[in-house]
Each structure stands twice: as C-alpha cells, then as structure tokens.
C-alpha atoms as a PDB file:
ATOM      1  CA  UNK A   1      -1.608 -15.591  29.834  1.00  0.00           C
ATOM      2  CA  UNK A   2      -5.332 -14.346  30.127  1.00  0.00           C
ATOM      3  CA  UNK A   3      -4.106 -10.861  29.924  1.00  0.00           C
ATOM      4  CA  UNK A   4      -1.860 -11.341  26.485  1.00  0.00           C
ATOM      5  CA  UNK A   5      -4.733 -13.733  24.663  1.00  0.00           C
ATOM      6  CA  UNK A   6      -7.219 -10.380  25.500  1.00  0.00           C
ATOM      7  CA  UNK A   7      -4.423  -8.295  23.905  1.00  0.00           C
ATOM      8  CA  UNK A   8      -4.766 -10.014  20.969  1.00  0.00           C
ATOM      9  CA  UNK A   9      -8.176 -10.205  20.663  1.00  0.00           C
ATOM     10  CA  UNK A  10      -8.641  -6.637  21.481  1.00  0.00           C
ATOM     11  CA  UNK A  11      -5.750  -6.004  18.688  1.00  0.00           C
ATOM     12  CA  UNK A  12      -7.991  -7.851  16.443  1.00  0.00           C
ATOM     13  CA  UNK A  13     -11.341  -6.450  16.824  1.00  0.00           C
ATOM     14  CA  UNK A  14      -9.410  -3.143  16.738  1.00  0.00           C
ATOM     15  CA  UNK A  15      -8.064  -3.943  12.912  1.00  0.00           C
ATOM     16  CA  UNK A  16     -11.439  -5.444  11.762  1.00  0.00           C
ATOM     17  CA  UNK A  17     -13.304  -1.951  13.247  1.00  0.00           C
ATOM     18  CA  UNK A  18     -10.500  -0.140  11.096  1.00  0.00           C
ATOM     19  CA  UNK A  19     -10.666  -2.321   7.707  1.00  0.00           C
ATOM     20  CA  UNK A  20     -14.553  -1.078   8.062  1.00  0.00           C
ATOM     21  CA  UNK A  21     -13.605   2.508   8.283  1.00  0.00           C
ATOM     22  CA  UNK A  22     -11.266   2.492   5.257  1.00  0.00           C
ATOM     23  CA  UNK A  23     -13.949   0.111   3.301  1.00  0.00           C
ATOM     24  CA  UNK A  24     -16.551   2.752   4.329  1.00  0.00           C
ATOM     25  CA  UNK A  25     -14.416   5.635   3.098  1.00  0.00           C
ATOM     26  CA  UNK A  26     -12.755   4.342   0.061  1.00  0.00           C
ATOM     27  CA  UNK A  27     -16.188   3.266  -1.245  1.00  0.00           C
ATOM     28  CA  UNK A  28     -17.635   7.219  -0.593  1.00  0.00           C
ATOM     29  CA  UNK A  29     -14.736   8.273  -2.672  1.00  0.00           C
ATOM     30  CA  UNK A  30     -16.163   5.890  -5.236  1.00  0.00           C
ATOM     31  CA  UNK A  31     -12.626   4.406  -5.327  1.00  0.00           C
ATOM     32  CA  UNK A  32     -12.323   0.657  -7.443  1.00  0.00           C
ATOM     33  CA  UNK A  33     -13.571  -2.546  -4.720  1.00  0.00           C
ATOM     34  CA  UNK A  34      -9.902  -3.616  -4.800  1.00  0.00           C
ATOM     35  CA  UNK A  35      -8.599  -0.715  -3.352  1.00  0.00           C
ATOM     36  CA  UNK A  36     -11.879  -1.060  -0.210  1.00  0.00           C
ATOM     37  CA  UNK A  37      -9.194  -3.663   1.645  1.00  0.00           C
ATOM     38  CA  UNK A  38      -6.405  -3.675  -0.863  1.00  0.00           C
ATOM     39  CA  UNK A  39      -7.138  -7.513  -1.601  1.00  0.00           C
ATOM     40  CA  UNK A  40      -5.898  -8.413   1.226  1.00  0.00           C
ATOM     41  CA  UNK A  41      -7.628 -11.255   3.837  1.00  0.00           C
ATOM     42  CA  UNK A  42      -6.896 -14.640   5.118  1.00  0.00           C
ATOM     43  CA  UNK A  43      -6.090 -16.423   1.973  1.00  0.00           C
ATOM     44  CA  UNK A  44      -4.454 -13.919  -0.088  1.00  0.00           C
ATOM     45  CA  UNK A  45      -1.787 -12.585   2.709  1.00  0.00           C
ATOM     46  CA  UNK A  46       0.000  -9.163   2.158  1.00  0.00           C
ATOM     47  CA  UNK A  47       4.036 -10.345   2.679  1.00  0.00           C
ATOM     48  CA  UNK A  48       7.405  -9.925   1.552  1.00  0.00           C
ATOM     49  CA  UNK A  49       7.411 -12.377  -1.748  1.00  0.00           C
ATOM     50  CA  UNK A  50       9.834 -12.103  -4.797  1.00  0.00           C
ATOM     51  CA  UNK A  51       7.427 -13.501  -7.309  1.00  0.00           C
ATOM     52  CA  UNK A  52       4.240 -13.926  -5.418  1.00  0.00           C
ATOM     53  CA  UNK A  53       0.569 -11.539  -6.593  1.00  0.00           C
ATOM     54  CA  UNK A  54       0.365 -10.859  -2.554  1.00  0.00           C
ATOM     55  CA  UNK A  55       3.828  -9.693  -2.906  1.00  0.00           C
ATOM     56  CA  UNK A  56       3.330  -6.707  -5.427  1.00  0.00           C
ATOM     57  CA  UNK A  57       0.749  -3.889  -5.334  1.00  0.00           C
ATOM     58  CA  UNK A  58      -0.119  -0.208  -5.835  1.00  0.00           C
ATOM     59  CA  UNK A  59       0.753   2.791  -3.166  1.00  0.00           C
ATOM     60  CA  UNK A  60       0.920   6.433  -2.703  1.00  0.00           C
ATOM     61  CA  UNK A  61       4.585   7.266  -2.594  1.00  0.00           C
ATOM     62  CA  UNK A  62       5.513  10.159   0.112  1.00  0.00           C
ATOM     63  CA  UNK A  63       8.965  10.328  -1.414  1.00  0.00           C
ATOM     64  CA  UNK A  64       9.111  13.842  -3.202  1.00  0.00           C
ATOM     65  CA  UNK A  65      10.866  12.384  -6.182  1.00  0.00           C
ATOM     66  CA  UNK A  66       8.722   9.871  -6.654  1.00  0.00           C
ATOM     67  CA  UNK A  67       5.329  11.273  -5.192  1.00  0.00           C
ATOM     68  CA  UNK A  68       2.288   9.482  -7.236  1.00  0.00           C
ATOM     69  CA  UNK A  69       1.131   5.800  -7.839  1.00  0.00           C
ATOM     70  CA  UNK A  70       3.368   3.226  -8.190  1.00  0.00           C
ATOM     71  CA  UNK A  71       3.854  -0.427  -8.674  1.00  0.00           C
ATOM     72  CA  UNK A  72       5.748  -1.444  -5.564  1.00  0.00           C
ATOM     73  CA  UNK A  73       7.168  -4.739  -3.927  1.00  0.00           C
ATOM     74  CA  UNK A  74       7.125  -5.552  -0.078  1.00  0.00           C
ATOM     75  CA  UNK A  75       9.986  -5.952   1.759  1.00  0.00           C
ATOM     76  CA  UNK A  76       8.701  -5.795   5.248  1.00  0.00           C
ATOM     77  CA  UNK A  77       5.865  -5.677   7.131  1.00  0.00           C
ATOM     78  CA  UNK A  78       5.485  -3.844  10.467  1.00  0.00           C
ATOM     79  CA  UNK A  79       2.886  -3.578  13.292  1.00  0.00           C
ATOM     80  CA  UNK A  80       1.811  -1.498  15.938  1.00  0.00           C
ATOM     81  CA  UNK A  81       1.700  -2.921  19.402  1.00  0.00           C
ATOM     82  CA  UNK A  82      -1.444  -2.047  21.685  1.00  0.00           C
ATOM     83  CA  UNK A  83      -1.225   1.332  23.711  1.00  0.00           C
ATOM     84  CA  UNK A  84      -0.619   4.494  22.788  1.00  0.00           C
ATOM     85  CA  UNK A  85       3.002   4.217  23.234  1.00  0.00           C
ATOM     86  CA  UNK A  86       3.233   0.598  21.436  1.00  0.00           C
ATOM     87  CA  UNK A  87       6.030  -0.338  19.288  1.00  0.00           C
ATOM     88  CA  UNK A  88       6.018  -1.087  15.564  1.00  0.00           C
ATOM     89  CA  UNK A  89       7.547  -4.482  15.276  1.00  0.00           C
ATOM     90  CA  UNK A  90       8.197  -6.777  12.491  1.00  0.00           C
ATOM     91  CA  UNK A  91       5.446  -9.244  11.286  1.00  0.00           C
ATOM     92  CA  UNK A  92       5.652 -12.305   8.464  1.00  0.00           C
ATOM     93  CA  UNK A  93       2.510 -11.104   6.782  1.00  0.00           C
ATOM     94  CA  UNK A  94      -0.670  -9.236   7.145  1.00  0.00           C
ATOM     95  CA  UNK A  95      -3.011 -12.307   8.607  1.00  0.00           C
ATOM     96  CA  UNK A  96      -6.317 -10.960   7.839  1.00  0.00           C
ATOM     97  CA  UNK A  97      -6.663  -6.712   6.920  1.00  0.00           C
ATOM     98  CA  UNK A  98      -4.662  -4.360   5.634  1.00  0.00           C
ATOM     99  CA  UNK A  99      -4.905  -2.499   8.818  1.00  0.00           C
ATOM    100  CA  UNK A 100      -3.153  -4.970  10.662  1.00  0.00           C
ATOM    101  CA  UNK A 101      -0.204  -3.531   8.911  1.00  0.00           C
ATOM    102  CA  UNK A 102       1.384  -0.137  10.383  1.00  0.00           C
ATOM    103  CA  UNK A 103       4.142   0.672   8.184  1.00  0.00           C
ATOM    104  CA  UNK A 104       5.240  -1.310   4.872  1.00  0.00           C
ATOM    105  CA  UNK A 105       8.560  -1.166   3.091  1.00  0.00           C
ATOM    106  CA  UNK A 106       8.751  -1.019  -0.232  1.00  0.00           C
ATOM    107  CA  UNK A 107      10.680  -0.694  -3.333  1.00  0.00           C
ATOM    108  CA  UNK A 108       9.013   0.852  -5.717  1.00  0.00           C
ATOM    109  CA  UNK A 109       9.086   0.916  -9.523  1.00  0.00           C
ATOM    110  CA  UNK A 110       7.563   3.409 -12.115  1.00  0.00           C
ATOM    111  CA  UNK A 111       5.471   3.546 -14.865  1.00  0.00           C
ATOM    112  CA  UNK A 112       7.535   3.424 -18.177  1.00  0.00           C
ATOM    113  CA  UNK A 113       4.214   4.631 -20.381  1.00  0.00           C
ATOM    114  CA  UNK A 114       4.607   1.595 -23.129  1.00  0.00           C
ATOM    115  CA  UNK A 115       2.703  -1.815 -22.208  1.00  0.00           C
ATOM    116  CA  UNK A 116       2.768  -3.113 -19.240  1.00  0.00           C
ATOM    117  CA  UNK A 117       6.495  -2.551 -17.592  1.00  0.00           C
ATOM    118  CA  UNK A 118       7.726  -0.169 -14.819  1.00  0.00           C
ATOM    119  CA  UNK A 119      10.950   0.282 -14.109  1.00  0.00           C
ATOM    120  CA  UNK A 120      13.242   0.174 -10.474  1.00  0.00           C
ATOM    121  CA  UNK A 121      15.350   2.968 -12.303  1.00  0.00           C
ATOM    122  CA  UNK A 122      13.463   6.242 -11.563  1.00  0.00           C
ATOM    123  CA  UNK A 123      12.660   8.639 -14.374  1.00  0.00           C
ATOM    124  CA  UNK A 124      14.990  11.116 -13.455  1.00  0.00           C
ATOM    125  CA  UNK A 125      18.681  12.357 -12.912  1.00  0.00           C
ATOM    126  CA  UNK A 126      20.028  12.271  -9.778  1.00  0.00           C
ATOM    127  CA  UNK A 127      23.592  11.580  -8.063  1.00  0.00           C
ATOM    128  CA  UNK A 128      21.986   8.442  -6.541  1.00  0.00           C
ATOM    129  CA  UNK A 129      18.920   7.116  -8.348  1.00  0.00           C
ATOM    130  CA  UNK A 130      18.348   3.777  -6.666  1.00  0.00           C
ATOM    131  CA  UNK A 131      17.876   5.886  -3.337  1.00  0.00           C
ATOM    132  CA  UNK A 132      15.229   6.907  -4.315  1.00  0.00           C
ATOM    133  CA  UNK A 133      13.534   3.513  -4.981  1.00  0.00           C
ATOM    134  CA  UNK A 134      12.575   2.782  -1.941  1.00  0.00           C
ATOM    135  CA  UNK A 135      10.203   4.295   0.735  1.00  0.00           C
ATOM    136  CA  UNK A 136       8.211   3.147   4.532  1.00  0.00           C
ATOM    137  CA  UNK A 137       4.261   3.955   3.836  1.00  0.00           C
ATOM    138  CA  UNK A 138       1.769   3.832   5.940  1.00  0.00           C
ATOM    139  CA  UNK A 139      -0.635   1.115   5.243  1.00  0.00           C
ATOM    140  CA  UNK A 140      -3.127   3.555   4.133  1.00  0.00           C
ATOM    141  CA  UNK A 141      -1.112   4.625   0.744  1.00  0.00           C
ATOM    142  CA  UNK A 142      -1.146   0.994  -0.070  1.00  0.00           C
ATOM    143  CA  UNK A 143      -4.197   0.767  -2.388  1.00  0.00           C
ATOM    144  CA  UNK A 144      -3.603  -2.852  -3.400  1.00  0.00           C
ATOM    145  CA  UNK A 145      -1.984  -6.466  -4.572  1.00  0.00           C
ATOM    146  CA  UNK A 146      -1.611  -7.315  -7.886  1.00  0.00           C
ATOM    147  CA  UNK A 147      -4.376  -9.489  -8.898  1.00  0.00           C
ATOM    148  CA  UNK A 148      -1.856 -12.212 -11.112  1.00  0.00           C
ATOM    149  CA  UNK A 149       2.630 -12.340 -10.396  1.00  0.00           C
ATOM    150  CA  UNK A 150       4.086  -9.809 -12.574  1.00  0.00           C
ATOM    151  CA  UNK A 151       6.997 -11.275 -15.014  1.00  0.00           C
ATOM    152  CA  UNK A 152      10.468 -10.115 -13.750  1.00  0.00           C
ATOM    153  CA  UNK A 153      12.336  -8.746 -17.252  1.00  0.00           C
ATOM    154  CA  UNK A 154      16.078  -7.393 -15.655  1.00  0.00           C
ATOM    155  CA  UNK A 155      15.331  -4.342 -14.279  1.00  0.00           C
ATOM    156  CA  UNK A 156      11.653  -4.215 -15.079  1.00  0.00           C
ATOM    157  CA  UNK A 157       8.391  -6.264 -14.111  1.00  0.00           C
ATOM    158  CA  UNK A 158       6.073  -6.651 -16.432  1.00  0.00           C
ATOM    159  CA  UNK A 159       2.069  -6.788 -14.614  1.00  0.00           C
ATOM    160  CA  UNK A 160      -0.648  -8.519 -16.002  1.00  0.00           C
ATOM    161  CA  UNK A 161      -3.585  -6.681 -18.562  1.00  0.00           C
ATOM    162  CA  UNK A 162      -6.368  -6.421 -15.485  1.00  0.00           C
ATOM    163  CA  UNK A 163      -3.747  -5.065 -13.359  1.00  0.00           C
ATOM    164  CA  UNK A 164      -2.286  -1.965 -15.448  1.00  0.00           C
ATOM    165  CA  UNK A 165      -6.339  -1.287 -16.065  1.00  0.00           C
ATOM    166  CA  UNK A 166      -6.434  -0.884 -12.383  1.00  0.00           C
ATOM    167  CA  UNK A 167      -3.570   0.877 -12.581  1.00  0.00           C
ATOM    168  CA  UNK A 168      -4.905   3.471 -14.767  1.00  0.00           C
ATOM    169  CA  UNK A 169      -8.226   3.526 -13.234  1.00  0.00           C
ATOM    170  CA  UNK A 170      -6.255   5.278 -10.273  1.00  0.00           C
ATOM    171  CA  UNK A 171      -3.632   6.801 -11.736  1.00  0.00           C
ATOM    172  CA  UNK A 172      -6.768   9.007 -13.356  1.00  0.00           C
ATOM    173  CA  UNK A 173      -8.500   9.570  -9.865  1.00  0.00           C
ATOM    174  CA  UNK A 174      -5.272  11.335  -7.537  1.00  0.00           C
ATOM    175  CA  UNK A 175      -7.735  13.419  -5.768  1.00  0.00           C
ATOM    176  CA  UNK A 176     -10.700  11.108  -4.708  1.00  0.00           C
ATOM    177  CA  UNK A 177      -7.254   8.658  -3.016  1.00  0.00           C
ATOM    178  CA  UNK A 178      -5.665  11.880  -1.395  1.00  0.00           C
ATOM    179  CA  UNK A 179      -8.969  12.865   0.223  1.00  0.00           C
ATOM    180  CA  UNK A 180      -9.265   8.743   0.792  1.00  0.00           C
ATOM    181  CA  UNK A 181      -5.886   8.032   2.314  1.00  0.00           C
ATOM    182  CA  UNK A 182      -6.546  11.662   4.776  1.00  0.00           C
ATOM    183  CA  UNK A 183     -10.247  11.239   5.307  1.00  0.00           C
ATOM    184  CA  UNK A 184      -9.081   7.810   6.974  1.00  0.00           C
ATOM    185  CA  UNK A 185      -5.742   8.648   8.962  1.00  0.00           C
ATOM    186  CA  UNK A 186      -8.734  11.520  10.292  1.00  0.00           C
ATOM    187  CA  UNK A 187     -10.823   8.792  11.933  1.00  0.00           C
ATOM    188  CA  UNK A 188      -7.619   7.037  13.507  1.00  0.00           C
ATOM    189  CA  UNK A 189      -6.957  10.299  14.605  1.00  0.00           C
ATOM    190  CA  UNK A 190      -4.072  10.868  12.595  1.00  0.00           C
ATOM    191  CA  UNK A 191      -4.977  14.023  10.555  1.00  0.00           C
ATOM    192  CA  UNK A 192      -2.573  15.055   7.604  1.00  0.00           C
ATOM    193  CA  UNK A 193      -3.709  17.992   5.395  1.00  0.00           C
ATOM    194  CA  UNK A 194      -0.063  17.274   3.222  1.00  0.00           C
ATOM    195  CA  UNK A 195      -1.039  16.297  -0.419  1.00  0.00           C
ATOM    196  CA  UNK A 196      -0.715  12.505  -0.773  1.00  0.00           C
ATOM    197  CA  UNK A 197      -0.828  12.651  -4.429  1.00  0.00           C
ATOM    198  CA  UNK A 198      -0.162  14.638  -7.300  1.00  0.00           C
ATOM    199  CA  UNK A 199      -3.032  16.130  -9.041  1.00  0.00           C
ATOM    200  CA  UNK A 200      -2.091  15.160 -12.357  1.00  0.00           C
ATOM    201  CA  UNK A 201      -3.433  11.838 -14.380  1.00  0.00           C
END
C-alpha cells in the first residue's frame, strides 16, 4: 500500500514540477496568464462536460486539415502512468494541472469569422467532413477553458465576448505558442521541431 500512496505522490510532485515549467515558458513567450496553466486547478476541473466552461477551451490542432487554433470540447481525458513504459489510461478530470493530463480528445469546431460562433462543420470540402472534427492532443496544444459556457445554436456554439478576445489575442500570436508548445515538450524531453501552428493570424 506504502509503495502505491508514494506512486502517487511522486506522480503528483512530478505534474506540479511540470505545470511550473510550462508557466515558466508560456510566460517568456509573453503568452496571455490564461494560457500559463490553461485555467485549470482544483476548482475549475478540465473534464468531459456538454455545457460546462471547464468543458470547452482553445488548442493547437495537429490535424493537417484543421492545423491552427480552435474552439474545442473534451471528450476524454487520459493519463500517463509512472515509468517510462507507463500506460495512458482514462481519468474523470484533470484534479489539479493541466499536466496531469497526457492526451485529450477533442472535437473541435472552427472559427466562422462573424460574432462569436464556430462551427463542428469544417471549412472545407471533403468526402467525409465530420472526420475531420475530431483529434487526440497532447496536453500541451491545449492553451485553455473557456472562461463562461458557450450557448449551443444546432451545429454551432456561440462563446462568450472575453472569450473570442482571447481567442483573437492568440489566434494573432501562432509563433510565440509553436515555440511555447516545443520549447516545453523540450524540457519533458520530448523534442518536436514539426510546426504546431500555422504562421498566419
């Protein structure tokens, strides 16, 4: 028993040492606060919500037709076991960091360029569009929650003013969050020299 309760706490002290390296780097980038631990901590728990602020948030899509910010919505949370050969396993909700999370699965939903509404039906033509909707990030390309719920409208949510000002705030800075998001997978020692974002505004 004494063995799995050090597990944990080693687990823990390893995310909290983690959430200070992405803090430290996403504030060098002079990246917005809410981005530093994507809003994410005790009270306000990243997890799989359909109308819930916690639920919601921006991310660096790797899918190539849909590479860029987006608004996205969790669908699972997974975690890392301790060891080098750990397993990623499914969780309830990010308890306490951002870094607790491994991977996160998420639908995502683009930017329709009038008010405040993105869209699950991606921009472009292709054979199978909702596909394309949905990716598995890394916990690093998730930037943040949505600071109020977004308003479902059919196939569009509709986010709050003070979130599409955040969005736009990053949507204008794609290379200080690609140097972010591989300046940090660097000190886990996970380098990637891929492009995480597009360089375009």
């Amino acid at each position: 028993m004494s063995s799995v309760i050090d597990q944990v706490f080693h687990q823990c002290f390893l995310h909290k040492m983690s959430l200070t390296q992405r803090k430290r780097i996403f504030k060098e980038q002079d990246l917005p606060e809410a981005t530093w631990d994507a809003r994410v901590n005790g009270i306000n728990r990243l997890h799989a919500a359909e109308m819930h602020a916690a639920g919601y948030g921006f991310a660096v899509s790797s899918n190539k037709s849909m590479m860029g910010l987006v608004l996205c919505k969790v669908l699972t949370v997974y975690s890392k076991g301790g060891g080098n050969h750990g397993k990623h396993g499914y969780m309830d909700d990010v308890p306490a960091a951002i870094t607790a999370a491994s991977n996160i699965a998420v639908q995502m939903y683009q930017y329709q360029g009038i008010g405040t509404l993105f869209t699950e039906k991606p921009l472009m033509h292709h054979a199978f569009p909702h596909l394309l909707c949905f990716d598995l990030i890394p916990s690093s390309s998730f930037l943040s929650v949505l600071g109020e719920t977004p308003i479902r409208t059919e196939d569009d949510l509709s986010i709050s003013q003070a979130d599409l000002n955040l969005f736009h705030t990053l949507k204008a800075r794609p290379i200080a969050i690609s140097n972010a998001i591989k300046k940090f997978k660097k000190s886990k020692g996970n380098s990637d020299d891929t492009d995480v974002m597009d360089d375009e505004a």
